[in-house]
Protein backbone atom coordinates (compact mmCIF):
# COMPACT_ATOMS: atom_id res chain seq x y z
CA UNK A 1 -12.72 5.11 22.00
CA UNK A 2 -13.02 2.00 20.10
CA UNK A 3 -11.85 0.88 16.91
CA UNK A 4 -13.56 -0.48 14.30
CA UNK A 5 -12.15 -2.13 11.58
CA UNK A 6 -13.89 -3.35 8.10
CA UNK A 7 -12.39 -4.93 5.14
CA UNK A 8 -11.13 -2.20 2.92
CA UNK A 9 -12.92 -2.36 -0.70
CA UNK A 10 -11.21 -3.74 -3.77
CA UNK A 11 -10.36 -0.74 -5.21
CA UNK A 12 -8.29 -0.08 -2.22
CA UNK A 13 -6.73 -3.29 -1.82
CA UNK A 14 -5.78 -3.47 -5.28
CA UNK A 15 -3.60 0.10 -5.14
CA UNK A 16 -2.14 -0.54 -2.45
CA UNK A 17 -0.86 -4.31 -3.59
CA UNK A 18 -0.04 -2.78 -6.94
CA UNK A 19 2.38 -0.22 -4.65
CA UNK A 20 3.61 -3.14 -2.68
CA UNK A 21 4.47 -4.82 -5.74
CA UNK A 22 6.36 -2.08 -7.29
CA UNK A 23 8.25 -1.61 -3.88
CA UNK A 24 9.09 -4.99 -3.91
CA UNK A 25 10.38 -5.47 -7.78
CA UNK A 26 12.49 -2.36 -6.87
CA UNK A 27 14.18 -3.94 -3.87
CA UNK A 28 15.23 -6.70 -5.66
CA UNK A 29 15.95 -5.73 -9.73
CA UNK A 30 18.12 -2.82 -10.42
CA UNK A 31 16.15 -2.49 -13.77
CA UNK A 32 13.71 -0.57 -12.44
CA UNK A 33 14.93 3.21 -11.55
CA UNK A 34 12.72 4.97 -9.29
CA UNK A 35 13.24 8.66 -7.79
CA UNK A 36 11.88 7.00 -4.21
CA UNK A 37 13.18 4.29 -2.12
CA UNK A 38 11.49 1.00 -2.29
CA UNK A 39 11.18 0.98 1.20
CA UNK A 40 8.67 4.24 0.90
CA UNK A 41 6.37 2.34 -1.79
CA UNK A 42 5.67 -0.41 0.75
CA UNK A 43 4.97 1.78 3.48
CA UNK A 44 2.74 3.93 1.46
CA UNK A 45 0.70 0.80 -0.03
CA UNK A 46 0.70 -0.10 3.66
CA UNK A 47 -0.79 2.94 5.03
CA UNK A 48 -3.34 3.07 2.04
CA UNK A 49 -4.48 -0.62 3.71
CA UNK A 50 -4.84 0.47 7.03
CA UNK A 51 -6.81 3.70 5.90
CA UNK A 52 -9.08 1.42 3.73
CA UNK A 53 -9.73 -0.89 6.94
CA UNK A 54 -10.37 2.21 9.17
CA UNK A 55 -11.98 5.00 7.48
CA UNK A 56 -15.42 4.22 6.47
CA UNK A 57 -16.30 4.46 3.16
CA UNK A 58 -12.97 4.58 1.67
C-alpha cells in the first residue's frame, strides 16, 4: 500500500493553525483558562493536518 500525500486545503490548514495557536498561548499565559490541556490542542490541530494531507478531499 502506498501513501499518497497532497497539500491539505486552506480551510484545513487554517483550523488546525488556529488550534495550534490556542495550544500554544495556553502553554505559555495563565490568562487563558481552558477545561483541556494545551498539550491536547496541539495534537488535535496536528492530527487535523495530517488528515487534510491524507484523506482526499478533505
Amino acid at each position: 500500500m502506498r501513501l499518497r500525500v497532497q497539500a491539505p486545503t486552506q480551510l484545513v490548514f487554517i483550523i488546525s493553525l488556529v488550534l495550534a495557536v490556542i495550544g500554544i498561548l495556553a502553554a505559555v499565559t495563565t490568562v487563558i483558562v481552558l477545561p483541556i490541556a494545551p498539550f491536547w490542542w496541539v495534537a488535535v490541530a496536528y492530527v487535523i493536518l495530517a488528515l487534510g494531507c491524507t484523506i482526499r478531499g478533505l
